[in-house]
PDB file of N, CA and C in Angstrom:
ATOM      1  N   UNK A   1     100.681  80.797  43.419  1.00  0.00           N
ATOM      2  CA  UNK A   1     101.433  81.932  43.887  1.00  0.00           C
ATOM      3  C   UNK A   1     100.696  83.203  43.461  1.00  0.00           C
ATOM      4  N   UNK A   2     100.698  84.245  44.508  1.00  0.00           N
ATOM      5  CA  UNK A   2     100.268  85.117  43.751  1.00  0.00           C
ATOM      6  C   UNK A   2     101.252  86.283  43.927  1.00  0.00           C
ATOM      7  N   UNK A   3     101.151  87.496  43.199  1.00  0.00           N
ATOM      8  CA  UNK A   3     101.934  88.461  43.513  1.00  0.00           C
ATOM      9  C   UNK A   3     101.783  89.755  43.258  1.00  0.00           C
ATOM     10  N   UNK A   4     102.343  90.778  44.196  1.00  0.00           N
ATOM     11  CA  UNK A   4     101.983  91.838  44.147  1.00  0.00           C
ATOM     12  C   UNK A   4     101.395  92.706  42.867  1.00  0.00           C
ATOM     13  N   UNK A   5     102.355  92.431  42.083  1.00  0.00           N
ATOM     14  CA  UNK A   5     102.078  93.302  40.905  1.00  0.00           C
ATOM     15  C   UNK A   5     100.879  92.826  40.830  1.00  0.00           C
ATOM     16  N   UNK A   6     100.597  91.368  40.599  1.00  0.00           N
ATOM     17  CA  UNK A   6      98.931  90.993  40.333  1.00  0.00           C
ATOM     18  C   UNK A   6      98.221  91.334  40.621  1.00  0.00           C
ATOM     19  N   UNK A   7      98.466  91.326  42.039  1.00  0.00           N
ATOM     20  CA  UNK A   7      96.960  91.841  43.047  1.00  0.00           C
ATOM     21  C   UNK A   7      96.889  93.873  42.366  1.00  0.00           C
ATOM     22  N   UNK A   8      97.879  94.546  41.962  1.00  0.00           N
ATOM     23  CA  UNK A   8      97.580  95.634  41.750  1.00  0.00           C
ATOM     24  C   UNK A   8      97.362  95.768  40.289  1.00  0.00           C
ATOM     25  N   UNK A   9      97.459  94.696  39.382  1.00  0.00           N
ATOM     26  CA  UNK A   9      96.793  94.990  37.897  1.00  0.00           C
ATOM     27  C   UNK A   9      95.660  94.613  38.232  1.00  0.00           C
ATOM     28  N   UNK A  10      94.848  93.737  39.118  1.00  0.00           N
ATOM     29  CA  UNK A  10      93.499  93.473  39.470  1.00  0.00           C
ATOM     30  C   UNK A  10      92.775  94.491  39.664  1.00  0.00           C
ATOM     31  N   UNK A  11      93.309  94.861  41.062  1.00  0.00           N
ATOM     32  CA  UNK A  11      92.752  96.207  41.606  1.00  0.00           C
ATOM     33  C   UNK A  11      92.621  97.381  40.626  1.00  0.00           C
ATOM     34  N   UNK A  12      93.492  97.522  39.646  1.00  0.00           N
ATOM     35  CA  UNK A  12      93.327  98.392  38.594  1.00  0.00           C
ATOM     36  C   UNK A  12      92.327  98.502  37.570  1.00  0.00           C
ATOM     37  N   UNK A  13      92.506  97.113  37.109  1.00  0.00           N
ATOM     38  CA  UNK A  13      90.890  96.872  36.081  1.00  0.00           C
ATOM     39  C   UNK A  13      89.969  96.784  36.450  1.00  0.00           C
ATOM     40  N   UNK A  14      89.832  96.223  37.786  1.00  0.00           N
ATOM     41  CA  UNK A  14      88.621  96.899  38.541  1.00  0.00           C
ATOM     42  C   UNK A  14      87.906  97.869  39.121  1.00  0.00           C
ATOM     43  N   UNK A  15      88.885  98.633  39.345  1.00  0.00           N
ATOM     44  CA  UNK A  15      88.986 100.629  39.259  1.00  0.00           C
ATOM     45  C   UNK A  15      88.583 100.715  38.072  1.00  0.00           C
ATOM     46  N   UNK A  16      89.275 100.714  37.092  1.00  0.00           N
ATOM     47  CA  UNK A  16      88.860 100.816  35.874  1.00  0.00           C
ATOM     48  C   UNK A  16      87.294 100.717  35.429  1.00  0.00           C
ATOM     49  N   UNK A  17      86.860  99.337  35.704  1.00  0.00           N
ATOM     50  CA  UNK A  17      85.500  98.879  35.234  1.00  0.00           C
ATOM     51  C   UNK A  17      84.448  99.447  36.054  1.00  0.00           C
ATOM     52  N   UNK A  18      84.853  99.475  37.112  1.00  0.00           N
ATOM     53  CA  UNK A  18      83.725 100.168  38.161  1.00  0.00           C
ATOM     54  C   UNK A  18      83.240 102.012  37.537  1.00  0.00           C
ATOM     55  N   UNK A  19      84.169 102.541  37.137  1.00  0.00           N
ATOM     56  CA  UNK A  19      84.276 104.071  36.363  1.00  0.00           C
ATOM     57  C   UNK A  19      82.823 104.015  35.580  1.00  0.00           C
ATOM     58  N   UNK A  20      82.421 102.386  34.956  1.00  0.00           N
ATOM     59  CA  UNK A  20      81.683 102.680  34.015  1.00  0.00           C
ATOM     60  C   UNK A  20      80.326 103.079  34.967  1.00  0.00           C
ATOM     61  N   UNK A  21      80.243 102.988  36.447  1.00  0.00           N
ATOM     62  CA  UNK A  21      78.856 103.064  37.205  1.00  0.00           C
ATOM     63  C   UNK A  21      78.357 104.210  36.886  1.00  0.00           C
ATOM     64  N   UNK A  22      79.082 105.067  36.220  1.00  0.00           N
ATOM     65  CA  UNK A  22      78.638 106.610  35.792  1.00  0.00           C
ATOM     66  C   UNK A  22      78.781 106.861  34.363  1.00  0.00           C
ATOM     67  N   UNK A  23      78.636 105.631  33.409  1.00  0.00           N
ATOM     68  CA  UNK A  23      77.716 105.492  32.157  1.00  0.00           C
ATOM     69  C   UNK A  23      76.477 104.996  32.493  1.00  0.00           C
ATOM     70  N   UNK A  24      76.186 104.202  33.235  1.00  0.00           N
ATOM     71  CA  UNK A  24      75.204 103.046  33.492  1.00  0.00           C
ATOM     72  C   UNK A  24      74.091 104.085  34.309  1.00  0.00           C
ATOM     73  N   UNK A  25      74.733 104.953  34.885  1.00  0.00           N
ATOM     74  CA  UNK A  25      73.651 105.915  35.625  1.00  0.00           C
ATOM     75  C   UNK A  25      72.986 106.901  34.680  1.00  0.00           C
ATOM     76  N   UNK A  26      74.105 107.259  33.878  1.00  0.00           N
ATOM     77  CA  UNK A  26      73.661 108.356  32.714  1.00  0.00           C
ATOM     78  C   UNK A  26      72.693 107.825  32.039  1.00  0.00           C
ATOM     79  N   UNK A  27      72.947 106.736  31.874  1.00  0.00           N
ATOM     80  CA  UNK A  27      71.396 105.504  30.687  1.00  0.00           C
ATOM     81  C   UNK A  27      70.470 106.148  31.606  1.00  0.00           C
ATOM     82  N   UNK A  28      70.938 105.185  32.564  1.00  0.00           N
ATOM     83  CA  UNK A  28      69.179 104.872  33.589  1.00  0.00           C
ATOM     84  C   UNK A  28      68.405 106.550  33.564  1.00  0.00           C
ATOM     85  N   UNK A  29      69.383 107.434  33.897  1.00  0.00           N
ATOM     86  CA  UNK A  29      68.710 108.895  34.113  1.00  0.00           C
ATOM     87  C   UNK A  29      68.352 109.414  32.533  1.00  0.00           C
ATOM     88  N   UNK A  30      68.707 108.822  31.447  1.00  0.00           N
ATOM     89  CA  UNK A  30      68.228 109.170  29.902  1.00  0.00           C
ATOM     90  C   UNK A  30      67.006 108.587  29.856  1.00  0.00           C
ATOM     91  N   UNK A  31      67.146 106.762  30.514  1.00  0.00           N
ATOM     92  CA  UNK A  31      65.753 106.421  30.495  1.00  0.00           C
ATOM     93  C   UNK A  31      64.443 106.963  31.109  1.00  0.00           C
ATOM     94  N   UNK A  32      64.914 107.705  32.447  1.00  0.00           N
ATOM     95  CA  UNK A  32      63.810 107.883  33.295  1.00  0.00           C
ATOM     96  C   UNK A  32      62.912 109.384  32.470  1.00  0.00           C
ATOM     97  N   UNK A  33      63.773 110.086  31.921  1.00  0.00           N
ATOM     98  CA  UNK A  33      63.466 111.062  31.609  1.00  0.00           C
ATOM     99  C   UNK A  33      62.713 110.949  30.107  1.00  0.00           C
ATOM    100  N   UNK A  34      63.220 109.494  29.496  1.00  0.00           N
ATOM    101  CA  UNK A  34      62.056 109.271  27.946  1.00  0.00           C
ATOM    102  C   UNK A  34      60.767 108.958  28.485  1.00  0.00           C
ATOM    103  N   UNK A  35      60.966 107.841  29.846  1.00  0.00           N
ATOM    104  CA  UNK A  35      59.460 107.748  30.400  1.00  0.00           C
ATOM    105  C   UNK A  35      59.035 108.419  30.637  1.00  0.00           C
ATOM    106  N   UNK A  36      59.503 109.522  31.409  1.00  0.00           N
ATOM    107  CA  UNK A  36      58.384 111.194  31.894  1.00  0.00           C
ATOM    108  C   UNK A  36      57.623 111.627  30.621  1.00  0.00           C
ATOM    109  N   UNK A  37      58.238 111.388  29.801  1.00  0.00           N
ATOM    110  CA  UNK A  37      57.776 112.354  28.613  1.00  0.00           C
ATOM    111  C   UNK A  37      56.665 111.236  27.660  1.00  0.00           C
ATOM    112  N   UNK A  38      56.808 109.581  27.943  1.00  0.00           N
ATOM    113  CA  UNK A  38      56.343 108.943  27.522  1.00  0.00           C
ATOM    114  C   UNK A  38      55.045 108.923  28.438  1.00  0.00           C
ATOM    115  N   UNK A  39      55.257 109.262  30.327  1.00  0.00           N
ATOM    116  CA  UNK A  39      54.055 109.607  30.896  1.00  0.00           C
ATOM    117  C   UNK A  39      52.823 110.850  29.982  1.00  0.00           C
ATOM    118  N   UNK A  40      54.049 111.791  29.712  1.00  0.00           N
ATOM    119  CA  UNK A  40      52.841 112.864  29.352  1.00  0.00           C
ATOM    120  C   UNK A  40      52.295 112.633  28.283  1.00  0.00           C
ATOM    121  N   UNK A  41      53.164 111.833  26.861  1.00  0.00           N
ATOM    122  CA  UNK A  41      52.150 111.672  26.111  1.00  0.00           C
ATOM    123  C   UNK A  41      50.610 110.640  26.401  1.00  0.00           C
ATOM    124  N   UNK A  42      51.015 110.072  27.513  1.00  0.00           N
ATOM    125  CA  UNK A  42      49.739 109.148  27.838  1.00  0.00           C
ATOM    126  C   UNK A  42      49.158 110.135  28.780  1.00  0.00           C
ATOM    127  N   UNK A  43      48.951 110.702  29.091  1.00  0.00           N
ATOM    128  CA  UNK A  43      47.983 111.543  29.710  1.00  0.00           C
ATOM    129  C   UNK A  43      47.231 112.291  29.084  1.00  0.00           C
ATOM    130  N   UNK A  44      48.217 113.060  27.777  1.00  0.00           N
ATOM    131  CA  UNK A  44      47.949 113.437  26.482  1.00  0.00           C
ATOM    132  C   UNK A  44      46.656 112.796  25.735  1.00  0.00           C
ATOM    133  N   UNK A  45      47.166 111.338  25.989  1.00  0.00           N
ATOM    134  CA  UNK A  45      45.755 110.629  25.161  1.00  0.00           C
ATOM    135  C   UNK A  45      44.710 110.666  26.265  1.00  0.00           C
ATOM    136  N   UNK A  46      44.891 110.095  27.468  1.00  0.00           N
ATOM    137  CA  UNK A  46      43.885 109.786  28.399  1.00  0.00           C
ATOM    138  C   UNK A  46      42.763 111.248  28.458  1.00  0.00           C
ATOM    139  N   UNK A  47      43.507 112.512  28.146  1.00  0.00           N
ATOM    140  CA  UNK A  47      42.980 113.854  28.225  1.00  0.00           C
ATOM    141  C   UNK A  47      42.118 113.865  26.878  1.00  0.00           C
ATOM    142  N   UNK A  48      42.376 113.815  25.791  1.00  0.00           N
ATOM    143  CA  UNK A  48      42.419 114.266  24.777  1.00  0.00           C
ATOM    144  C   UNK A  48      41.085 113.551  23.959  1.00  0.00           C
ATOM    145  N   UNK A  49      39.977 114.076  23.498  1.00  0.00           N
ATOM    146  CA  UNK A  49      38.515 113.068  23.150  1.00  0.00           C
ATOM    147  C   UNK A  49      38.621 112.804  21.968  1.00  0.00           C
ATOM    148  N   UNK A  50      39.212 111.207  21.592  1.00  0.00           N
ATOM    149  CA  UNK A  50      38.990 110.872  20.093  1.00  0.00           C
ATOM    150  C   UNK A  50      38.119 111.063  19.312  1.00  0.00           C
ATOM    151  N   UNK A  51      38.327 110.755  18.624  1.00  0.00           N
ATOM    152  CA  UNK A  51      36.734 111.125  17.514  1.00  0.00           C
ATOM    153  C   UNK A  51      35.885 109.341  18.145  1.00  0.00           C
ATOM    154  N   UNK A  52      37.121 108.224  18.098  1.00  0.00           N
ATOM    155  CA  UNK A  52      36.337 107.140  18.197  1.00  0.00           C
ATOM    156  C   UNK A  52      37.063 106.275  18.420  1.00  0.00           C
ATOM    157  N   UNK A  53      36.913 104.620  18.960  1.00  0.00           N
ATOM    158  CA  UNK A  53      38.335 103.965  19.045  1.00  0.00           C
ATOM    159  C   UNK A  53      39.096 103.534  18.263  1.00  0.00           C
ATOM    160  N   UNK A  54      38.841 103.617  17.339  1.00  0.00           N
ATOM    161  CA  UNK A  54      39.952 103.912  15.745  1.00  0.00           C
ATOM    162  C   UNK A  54      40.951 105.015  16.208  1.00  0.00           C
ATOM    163  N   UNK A  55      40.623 106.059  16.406  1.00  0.00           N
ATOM    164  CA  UNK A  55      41.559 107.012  16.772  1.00  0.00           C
ATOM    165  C   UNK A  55      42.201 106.769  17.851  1.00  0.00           C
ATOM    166  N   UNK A  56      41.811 106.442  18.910  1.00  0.00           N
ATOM    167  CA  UNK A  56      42.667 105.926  19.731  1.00  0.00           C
ATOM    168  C   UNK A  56      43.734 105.138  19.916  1.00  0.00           C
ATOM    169  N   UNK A  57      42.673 103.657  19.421  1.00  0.00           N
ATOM    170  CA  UNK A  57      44.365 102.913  18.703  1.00  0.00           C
ATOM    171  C   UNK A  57      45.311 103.061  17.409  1.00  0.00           C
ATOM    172  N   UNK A  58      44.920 104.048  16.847  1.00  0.00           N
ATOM    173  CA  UNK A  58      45.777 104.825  16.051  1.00  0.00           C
ATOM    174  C   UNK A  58      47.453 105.510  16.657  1.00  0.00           C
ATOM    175  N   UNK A  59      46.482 105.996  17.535  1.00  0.00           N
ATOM    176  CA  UNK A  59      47.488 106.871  18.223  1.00  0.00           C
ATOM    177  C   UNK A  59      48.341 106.285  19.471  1.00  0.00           C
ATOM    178  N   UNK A  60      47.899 105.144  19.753  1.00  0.00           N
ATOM    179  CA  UNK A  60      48.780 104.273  20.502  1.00  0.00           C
ATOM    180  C   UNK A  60      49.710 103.580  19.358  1.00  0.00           C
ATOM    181  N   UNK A  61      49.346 102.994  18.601  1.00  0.00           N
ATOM    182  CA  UNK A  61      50.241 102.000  17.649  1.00  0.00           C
ATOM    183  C   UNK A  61      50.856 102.954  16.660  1.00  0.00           C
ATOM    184  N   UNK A  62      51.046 104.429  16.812  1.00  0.00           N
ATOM    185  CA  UNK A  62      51.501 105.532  15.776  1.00  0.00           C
ATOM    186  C   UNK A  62      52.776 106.390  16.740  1.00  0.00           C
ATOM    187  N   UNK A  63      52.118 106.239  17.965  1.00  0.00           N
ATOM    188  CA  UNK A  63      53.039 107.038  18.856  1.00  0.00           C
ATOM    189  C   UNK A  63      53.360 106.542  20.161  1.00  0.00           C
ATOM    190  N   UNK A  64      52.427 105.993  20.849  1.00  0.00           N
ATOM    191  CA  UNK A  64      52.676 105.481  21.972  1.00  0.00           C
ATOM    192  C   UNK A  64      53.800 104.372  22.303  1.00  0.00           C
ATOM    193  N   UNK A  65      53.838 102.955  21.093  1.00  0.00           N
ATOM    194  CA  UNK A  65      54.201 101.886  21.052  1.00  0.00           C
ATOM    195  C   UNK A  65      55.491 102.242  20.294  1.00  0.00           C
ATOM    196  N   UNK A  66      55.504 102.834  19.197  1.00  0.00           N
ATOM    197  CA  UNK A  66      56.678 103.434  18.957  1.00  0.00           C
ATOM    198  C   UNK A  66      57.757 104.194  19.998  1.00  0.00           C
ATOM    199  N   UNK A  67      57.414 104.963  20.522  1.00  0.00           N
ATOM    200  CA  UNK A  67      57.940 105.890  21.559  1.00  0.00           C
ATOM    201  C   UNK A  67      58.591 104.500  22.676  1.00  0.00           C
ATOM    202  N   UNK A  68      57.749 103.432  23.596  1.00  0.00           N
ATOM    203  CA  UNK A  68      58.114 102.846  24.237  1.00  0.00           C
ATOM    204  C   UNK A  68      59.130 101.557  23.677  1.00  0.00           C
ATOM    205  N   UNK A  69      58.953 101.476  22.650  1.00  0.00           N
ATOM    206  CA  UNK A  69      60.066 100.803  21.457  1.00  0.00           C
ATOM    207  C   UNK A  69      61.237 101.397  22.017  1.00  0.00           C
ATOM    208  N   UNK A  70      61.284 102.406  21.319  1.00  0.00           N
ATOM    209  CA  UNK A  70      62.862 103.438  21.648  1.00  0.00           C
ATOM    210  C   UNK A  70      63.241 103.571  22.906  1.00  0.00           C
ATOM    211  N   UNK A  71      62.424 103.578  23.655  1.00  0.00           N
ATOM    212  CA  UNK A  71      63.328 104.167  25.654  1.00  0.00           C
ATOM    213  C   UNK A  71      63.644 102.325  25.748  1.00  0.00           C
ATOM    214  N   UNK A  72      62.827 101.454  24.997  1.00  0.00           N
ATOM    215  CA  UNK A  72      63.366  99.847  25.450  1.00  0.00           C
ATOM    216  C   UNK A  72      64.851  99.846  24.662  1.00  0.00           C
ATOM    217  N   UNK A  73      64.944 100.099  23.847  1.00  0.00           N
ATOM    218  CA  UNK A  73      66.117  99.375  22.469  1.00  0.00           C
ATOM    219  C   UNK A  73      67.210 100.593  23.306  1.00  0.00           C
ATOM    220  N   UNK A  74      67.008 101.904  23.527  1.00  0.00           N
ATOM    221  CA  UNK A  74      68.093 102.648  23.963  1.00  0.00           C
ATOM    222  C   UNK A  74      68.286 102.212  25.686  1.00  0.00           C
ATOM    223  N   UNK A  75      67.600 101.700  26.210  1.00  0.00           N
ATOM    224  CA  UNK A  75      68.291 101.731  27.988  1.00  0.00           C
ATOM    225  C   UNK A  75      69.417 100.303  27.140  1.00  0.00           C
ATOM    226  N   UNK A  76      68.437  98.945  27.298  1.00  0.00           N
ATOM    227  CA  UNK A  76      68.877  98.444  25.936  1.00  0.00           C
ATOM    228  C   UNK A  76      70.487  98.309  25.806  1.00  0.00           C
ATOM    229  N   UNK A  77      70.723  99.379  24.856  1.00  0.00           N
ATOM    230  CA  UNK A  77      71.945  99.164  24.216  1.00  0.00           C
ATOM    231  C   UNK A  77      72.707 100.052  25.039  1.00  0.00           C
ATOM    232  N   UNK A  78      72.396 101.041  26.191  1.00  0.00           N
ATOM    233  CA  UNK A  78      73.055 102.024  26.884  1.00  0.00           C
ATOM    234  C   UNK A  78      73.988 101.411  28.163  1.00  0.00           C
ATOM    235  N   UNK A  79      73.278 100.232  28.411  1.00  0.00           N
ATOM    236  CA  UNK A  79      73.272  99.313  29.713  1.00  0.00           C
ATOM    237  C   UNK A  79      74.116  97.811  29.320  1.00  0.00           C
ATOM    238  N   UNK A  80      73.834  97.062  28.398  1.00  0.00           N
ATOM    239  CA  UNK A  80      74.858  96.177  28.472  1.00  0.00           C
ATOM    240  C   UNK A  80      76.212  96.097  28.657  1.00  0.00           C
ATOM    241  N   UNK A  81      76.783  97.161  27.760  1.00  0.00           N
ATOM    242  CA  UNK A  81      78.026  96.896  28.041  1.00  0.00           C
ATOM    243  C   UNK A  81      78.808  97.517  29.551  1.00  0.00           C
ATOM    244  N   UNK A  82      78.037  98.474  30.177  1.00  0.00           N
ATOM    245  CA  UNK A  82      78.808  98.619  31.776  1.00  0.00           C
ATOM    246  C   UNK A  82      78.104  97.605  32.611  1.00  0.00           C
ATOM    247  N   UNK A  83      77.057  96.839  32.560  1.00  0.00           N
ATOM    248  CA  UNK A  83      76.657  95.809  33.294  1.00  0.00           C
ATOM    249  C   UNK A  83      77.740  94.762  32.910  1.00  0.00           C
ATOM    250  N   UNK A  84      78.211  94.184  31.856  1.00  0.00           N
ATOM    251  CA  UNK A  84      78.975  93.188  31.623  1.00  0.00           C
ATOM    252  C   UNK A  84      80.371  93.919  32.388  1.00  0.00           C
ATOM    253  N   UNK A  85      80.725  94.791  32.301  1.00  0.00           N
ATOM    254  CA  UNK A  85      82.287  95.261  32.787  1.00  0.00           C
ATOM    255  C   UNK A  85      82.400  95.537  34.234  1.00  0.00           C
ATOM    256  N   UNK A  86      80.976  95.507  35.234  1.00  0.00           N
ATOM    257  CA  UNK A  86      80.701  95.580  36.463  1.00  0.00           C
ATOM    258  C   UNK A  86      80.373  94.088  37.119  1.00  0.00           C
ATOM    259  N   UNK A  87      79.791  93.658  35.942  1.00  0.00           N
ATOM    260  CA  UNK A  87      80.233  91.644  36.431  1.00  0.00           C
ATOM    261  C   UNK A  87      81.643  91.590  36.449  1.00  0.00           C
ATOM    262  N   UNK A  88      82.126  91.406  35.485  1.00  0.00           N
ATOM    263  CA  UNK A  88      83.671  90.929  35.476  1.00  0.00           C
ATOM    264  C   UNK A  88      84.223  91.605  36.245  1.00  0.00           C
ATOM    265  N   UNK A  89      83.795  93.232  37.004  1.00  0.00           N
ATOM    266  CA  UNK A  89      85.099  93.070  38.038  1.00  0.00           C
ATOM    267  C   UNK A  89      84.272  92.592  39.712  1.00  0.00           C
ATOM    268  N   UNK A  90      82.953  92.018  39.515  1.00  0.00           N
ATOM    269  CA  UNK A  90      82.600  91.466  40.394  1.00  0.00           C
ATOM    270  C   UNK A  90      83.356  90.007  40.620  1.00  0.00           C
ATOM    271  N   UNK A  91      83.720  89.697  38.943  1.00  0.00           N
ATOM    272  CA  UNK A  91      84.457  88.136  39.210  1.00  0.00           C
ATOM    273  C   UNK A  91      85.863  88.159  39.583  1.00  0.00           C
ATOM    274  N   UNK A  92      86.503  89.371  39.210  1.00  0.00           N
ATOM    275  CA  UNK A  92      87.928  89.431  39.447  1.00  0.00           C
ATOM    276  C   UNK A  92      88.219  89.802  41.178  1.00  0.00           C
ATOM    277  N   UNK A  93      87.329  90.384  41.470  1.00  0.00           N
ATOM    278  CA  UNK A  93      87.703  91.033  42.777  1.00  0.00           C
ATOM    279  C   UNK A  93      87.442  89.228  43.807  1.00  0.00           C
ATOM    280  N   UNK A  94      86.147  88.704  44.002  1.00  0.00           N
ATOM    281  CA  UNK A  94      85.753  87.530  43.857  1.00  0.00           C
ATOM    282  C   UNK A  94      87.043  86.417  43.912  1.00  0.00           C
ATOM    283  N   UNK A  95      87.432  86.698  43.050  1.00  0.00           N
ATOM    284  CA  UNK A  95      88.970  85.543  42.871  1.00  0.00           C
ATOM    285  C   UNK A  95      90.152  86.366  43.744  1.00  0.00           C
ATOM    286  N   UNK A  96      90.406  87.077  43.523  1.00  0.00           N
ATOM    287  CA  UNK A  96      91.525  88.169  44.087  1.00  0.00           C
ATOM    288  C   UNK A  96      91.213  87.404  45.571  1.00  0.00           C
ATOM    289  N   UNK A  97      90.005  87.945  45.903  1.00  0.00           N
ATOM    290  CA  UNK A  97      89.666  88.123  47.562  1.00  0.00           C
ATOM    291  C   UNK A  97      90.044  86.390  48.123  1.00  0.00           C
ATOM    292  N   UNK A  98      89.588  85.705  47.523  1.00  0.00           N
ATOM    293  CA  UNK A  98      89.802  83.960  47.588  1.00  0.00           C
ATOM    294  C   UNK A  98      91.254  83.637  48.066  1.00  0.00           C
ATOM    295  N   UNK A  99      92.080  84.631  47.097  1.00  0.00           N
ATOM    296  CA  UNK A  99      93.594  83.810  46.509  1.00  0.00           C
ATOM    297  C   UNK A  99      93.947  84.619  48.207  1.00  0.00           C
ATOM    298  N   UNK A 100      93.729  85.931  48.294  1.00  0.00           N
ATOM    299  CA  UNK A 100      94.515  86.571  49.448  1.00  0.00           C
ATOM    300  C   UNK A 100      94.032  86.216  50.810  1.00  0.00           C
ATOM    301  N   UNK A 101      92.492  85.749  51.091  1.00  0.00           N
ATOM    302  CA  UNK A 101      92.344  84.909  52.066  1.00  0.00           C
ATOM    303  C   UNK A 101      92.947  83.415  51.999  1.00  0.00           C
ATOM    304  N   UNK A 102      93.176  82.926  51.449  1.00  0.00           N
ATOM    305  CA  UNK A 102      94.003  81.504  51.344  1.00  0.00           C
ATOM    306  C   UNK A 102      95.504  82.159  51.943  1.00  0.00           C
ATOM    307  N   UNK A 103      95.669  83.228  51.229  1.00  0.00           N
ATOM    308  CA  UNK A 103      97.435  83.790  51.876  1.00  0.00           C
ATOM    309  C   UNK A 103      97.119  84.166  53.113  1.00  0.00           C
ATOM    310  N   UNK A 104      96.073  84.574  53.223  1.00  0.00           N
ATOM    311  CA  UNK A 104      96.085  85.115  55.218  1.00  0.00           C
ATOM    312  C   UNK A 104      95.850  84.129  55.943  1.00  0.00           C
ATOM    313  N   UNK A 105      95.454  82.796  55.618  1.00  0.00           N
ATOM    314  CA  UNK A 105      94.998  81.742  56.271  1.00  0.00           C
ATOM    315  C   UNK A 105      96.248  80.744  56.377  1.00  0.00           C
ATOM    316  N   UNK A 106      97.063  81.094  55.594  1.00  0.00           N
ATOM    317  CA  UNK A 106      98.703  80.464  55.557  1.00  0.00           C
ATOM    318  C   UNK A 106      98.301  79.169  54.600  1.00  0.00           C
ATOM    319  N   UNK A 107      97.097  78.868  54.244  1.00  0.00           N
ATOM    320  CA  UNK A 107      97.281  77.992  52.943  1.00  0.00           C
ATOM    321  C   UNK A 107      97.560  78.304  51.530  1.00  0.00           C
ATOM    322  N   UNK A 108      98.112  79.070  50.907  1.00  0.00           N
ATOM    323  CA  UNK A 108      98.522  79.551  49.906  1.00  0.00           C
ATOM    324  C   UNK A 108     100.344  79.135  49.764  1.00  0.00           C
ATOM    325  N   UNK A 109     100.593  78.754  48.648  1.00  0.00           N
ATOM    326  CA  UNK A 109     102.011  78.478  48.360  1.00  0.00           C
ATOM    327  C   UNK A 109     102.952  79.968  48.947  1.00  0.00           C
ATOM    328  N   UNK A 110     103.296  81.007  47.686  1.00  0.00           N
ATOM    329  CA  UNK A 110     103.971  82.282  48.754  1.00  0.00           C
ATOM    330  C   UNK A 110     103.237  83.546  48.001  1.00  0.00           C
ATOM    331  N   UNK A 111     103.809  84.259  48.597  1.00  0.00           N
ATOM    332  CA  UNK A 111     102.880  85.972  48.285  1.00  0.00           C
ATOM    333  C   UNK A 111     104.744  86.354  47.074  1.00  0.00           C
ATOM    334  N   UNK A 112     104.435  87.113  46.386  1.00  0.00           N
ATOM    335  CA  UNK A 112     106.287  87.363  45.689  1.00  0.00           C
ATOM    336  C   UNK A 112     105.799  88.743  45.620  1.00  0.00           C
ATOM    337  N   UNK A 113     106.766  89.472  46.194  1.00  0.00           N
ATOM    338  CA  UNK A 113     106.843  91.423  45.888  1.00  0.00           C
ATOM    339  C   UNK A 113     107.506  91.349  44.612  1.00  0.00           C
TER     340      UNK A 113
END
């Protein structure tokens, strides 16, 4: 059986969870903007005449690798949790849609207001 109220606490937490598509964008646009800046420091080096390749990989394993550490560990931790809350209302809607095509198809037990 399913019933109204249900189908509208569904629809709700899934309103709900979907809200987070505008945390999940804010990451991605935090990330894009550590890479720009992670572009310029590599151009920075590609520009810039070491003394020798000591200095070079100095300055990759001092700044470069560090720097791309952080934009990984922050998209990272910025992004799991609205990806997990944008699955689950991929699974709820998913089931919802199942139960109410079974009711439009007249195989479903009854609909209750």
């Amino acid at each position: 059986m399913i019933t109204f109220p249900e189908t509208v606490n569904t629809l709700e937490m899934v309103s709900e969870h979907l809200r987070t598509a505008a945390e999940l964008e804010a990451a991605l646009q935090d990330a894009l903007e550590d890479l720009a800046g992670l572009l310029s420091m590599m151009k920075f080096a590609n520009d810039k005449e070491f003394a020798d390749s000591n200095a070079a990989l100095k300055y990759i394993d001092d700044v470069l690798v560090p720097q791309l550490n952080g934009i990984r560990h922050s998209l990272e931790s910025s992004t799991e949790e609205p990806v997990k809350r944008l699955n689950l209302s991929i699974n709820q809607i998913e089931r919802l849609l199942l139960r109410l095509q079974m009711l439009s198809e007249g195989n479903f037990g009854s609909f209750v207001i």
